[in-house]
Protein backbone atom coordinates (compact mmCIF):
# COMPACT_ATOMS: atom_id res chain seq x y z
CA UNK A 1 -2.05 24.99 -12.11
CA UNK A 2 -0.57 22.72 -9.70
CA UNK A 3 1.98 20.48 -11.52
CA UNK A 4 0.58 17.66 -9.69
CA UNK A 5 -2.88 18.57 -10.11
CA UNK A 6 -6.50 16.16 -10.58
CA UNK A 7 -9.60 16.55 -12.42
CA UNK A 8 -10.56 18.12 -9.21
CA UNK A 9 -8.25 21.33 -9.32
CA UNK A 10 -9.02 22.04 -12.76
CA UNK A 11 -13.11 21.77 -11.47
CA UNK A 12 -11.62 24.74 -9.18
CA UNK A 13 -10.37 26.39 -11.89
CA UNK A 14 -13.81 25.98 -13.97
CA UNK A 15 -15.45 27.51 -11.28
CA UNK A 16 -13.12 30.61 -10.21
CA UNK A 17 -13.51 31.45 -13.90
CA UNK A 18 -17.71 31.75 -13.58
CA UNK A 19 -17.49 35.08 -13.45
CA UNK A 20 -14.91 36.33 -15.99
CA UNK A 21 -16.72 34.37 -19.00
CA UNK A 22 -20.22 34.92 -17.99
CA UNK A 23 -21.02 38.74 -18.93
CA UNK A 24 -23.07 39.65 -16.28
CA UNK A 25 -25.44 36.41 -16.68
CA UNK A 26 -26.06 34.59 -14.17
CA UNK A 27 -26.60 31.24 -15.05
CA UNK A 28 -23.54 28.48 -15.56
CA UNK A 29 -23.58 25.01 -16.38
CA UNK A 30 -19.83 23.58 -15.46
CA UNK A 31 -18.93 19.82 -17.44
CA UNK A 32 -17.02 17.48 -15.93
CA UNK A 33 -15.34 14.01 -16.41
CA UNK A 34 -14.60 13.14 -12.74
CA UNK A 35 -16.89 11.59 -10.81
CA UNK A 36 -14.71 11.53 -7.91
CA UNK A 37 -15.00 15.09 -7.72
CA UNK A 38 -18.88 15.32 -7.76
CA UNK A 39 -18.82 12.31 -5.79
CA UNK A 40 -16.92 14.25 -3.39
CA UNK A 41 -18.87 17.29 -3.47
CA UNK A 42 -21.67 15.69 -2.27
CA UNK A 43 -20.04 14.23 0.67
CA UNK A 44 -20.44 15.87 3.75
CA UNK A 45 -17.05 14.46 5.13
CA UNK A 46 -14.89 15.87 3.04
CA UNK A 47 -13.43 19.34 3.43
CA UNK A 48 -10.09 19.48 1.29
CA UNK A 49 -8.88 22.81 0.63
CA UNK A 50 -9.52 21.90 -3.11
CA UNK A 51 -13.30 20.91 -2.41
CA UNK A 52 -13.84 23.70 -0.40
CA UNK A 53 -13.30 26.32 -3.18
CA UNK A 54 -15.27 24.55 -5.19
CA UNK A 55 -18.25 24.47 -2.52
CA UNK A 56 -17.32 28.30 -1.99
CA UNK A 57 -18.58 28.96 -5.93
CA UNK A 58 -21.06 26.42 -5.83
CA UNK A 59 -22.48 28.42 -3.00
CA UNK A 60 -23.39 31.32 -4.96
CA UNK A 61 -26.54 29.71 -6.18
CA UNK A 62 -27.69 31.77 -2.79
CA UNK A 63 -26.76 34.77 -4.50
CA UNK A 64 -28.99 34.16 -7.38
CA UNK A 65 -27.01 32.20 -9.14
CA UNK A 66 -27.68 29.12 -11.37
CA UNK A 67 -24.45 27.32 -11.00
CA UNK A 68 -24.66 22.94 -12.00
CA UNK A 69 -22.08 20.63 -12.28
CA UNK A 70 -22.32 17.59 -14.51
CA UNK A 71 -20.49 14.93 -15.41
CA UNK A 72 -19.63 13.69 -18.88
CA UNK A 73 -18.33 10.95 -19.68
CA UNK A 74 -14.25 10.90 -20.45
CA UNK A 75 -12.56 10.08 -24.14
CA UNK A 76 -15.99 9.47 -26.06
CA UNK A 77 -14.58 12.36 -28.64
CA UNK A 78 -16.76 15.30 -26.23
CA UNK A 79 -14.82 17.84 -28.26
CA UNK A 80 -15.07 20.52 -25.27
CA UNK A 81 -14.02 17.71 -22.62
CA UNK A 82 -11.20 16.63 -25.15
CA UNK A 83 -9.78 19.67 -25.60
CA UNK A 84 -9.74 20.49 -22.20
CA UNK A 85 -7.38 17.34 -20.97
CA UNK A 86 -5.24 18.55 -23.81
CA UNK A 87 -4.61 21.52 -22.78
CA UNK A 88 -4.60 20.51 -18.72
CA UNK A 89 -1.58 18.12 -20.16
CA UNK A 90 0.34 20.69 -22.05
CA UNK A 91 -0.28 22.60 -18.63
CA UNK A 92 1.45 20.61 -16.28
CA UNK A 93 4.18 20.24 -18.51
CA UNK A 94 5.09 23.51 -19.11
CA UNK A 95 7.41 24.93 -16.68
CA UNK A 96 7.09 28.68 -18.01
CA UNK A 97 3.14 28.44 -16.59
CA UNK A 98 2.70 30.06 -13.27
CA UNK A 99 0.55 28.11 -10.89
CA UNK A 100 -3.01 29.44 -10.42
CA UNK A 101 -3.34 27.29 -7.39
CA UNK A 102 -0.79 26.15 -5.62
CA UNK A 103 -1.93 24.27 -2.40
CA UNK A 104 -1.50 20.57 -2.90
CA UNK A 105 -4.23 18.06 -1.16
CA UNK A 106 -3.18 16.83 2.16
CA UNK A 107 -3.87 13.44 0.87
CA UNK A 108 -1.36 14.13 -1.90
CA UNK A 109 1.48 15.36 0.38
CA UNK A 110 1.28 11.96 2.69
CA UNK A 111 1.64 9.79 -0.11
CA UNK A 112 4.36 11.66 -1.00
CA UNK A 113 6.42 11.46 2.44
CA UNK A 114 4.98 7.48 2.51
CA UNK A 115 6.26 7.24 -0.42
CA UNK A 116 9.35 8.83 0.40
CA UNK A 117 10.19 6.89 3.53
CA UNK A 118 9.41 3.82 1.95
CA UNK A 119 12.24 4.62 -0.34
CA UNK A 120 14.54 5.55 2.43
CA UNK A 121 13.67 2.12 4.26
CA UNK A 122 14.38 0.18 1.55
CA UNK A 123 18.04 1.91 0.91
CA UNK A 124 18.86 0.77 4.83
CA UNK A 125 16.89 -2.28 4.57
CA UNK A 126 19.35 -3.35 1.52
CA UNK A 127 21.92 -2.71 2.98
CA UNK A 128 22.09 -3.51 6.69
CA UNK A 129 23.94 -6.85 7.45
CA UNK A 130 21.37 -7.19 10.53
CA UNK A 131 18.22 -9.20 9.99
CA UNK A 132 19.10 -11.66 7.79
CA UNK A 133 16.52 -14.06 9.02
CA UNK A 134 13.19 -11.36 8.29
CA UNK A 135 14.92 -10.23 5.37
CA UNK A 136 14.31 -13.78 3.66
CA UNK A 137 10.67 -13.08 3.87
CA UNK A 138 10.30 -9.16 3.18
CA UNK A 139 13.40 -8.54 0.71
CA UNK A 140 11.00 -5.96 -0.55
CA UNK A 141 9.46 -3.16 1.88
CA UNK A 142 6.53 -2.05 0.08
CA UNK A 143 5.44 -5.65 0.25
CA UNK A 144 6.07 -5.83 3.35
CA UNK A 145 3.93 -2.79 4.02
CA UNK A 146 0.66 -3.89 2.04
CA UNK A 147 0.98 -7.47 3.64
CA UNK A 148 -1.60 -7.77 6.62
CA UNK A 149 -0.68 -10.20 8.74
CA UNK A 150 -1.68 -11.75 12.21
CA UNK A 151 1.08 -11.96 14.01
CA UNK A 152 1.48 -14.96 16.79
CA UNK A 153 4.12 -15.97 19.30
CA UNK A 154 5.30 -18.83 16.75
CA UNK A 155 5.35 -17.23 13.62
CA UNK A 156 7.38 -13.99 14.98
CA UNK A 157 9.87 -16.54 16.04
CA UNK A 158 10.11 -17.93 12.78
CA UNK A 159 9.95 -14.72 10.58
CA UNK A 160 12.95 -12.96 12.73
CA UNK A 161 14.41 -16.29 14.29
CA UNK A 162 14.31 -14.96 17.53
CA UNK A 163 12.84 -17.17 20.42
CA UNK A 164 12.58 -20.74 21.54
CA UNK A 165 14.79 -22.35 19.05
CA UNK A 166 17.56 -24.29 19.94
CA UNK A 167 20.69 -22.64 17.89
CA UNK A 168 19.41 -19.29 19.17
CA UNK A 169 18.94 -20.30 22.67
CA UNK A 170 22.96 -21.57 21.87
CA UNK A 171 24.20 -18.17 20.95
CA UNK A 172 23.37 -16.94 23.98
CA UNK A 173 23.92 -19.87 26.55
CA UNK A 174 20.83 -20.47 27.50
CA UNK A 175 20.63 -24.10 25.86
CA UNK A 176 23.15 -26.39 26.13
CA UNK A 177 23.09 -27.76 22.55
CA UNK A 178 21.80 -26.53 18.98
CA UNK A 179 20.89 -29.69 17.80
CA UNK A 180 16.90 -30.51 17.34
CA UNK A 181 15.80 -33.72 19.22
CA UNK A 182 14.79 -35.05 16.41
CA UNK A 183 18.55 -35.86 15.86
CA UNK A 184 18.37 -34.66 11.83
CA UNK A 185 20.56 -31.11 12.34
CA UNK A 186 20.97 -27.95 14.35
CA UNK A 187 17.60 -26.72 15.10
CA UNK A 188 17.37 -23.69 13.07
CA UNK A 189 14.44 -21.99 11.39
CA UNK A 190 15.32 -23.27 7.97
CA UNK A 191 15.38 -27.20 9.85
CA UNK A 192 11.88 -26.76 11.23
CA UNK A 193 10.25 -25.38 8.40
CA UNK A 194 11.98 -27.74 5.71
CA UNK A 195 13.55 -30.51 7.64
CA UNK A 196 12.60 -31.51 11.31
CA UNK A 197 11.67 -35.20 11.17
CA UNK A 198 8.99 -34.48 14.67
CA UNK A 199 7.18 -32.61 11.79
CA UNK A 200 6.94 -34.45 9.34
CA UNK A 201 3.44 -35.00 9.34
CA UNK A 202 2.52 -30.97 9.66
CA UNK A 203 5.25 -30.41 6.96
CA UNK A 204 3.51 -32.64 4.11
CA UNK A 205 0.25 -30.82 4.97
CA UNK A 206 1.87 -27.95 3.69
CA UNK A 207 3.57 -29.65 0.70
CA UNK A 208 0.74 -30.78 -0.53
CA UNK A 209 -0.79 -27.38 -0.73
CA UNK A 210 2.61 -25.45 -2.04
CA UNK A 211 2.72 -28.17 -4.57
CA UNK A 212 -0.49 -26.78 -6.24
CA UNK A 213 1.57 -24.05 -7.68
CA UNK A 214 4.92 -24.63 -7.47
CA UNK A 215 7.26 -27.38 -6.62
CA UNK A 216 8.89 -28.00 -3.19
CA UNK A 217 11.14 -26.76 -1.50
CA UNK A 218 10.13 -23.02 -2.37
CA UNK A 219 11.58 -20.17 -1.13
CA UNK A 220 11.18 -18.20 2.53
CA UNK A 221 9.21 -15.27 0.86
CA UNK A 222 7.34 -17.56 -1.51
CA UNK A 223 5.94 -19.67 1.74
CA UNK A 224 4.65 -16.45 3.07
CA UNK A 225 3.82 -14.33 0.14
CA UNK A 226 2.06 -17.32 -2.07
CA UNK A 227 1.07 -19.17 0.80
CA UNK A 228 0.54 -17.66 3.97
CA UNK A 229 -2.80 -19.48 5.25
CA UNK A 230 -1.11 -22.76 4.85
CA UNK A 231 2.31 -21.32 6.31
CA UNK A 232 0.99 -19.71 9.37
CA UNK A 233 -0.98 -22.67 10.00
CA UNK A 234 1.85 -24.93 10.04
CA UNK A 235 4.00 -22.61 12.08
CA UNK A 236 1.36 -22.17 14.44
CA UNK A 237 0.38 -26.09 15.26
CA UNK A 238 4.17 -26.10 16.46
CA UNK A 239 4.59 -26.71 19.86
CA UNK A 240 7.95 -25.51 21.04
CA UNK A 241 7.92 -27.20 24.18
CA UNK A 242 6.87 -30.25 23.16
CA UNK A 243 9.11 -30.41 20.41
CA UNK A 244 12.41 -29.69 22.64
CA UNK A 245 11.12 -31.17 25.73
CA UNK A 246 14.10 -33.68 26.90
């Protein structure tokens, strides 16, 4: 069988082998502990190569045949259903086994390339010098990836540092000075989410609700992972324009 292979494949299997253990009867009751697969079976939507063979056999109730499938419950000492997930263990750990079905879900072979890539990503993500700002908040990739987030003008500037903030403005000429108005540093990311004095009052907001967890300052990531609702509302009641206006 397929090294890889579910409760489902072996369900094929059950069914390919109808014929071989039936004598010429033709009436079959096939046991199984996966509801996911009878589940599936009954779905109309569904149409994996595995599910199809199975629907191919199950078909043959047309034919005259008295083919059901039902499901038994899993490690309650069944000894037929026990003995079968020991030897579909011993199967897909013996390399000297030839596979008896070889095609591997589609479903399977995308998590595999996600999986993959995400793996890749996180090689170059590590290592690239470039970033440094985002890479405070997503060290991690696969985070990164199952985080959904709602993404706004203000809190893309403050997640890559990119946008209307004075010491980036600076770097490229386009302001004059780095310094925040409020006169208490240069106006970087870090000053307006930890420091700027013109928001002080949106700041404590958020202090008071990190502070139910964990004490202040906390970290880049932790202020987006642990507390994004508060976080995103405080980056978002910023007003960039008011806040540099001269």
């Amino acid at each position: 069988m397929y090294k890889q292979s579910s409760g489902t494949t072996g369900d094929t299997e059950g069914t390919r082998s109808i014929k071989q253990h039936t004598n010429g009867r033709q009436k079959a009751t096939i046991y199984t502990d996966s509801q996911t697969t009878l589940s599936m079976l009954q779905n109309s939507k569904i149409h994996t190569n595995i599910i199809e063979d199975i629907r191919q056999w199950y078909e043959m109730k047309k034919a005259g045949w008295q083919i059901a499938l039902r499901w038994v419950k899993a490690h309650t000492g069944t000894r037929g259903n026990e003995m079968v997930d020991t030897l579909a263990k011993k199967a897909t750990t013996n390399g000297a086994i030839t596979e008896s079905y070889a095609k591997i879900p589609k479903r399977a072979v995308l998590r595999q390339l996600e999986e993959v890539s995400a793996r890749k990503w996180q090689r170059s993500w590590t290592q690239t010098t470039k970033d440094s700002t985002t890479k405070e908040y997503f060290p991690d990739i696969e985070v990164r990836l199952k985080m959904k987030l709602k993404l706004t003008g203000n809190l893309s500037t403050i997640l890559t540092g990119h946008g209307n903030i004075k010491a980036y403005l600076h770097r490229f000429n386009i302001s004059g000075e780095q310094t925040c108005p409020c006169g208490e540093g240069d106006q970087t990311t870090d000053h307006i989410i930890y420091d700027c004095a013109a928001l002080k009052e949106e700041r404590d907001r958020l202090r008071a609700a990190v502070n139910k967890t964990e004490d202040w300052p906390t970290s880049k990531r932790n202020l987006l992972q642990r507390h994004y609702k508060e976080f995103s509302k405080f980056i978002n009641s910023i007003s960039f324009e008011e806040l540099n206006a001269e």
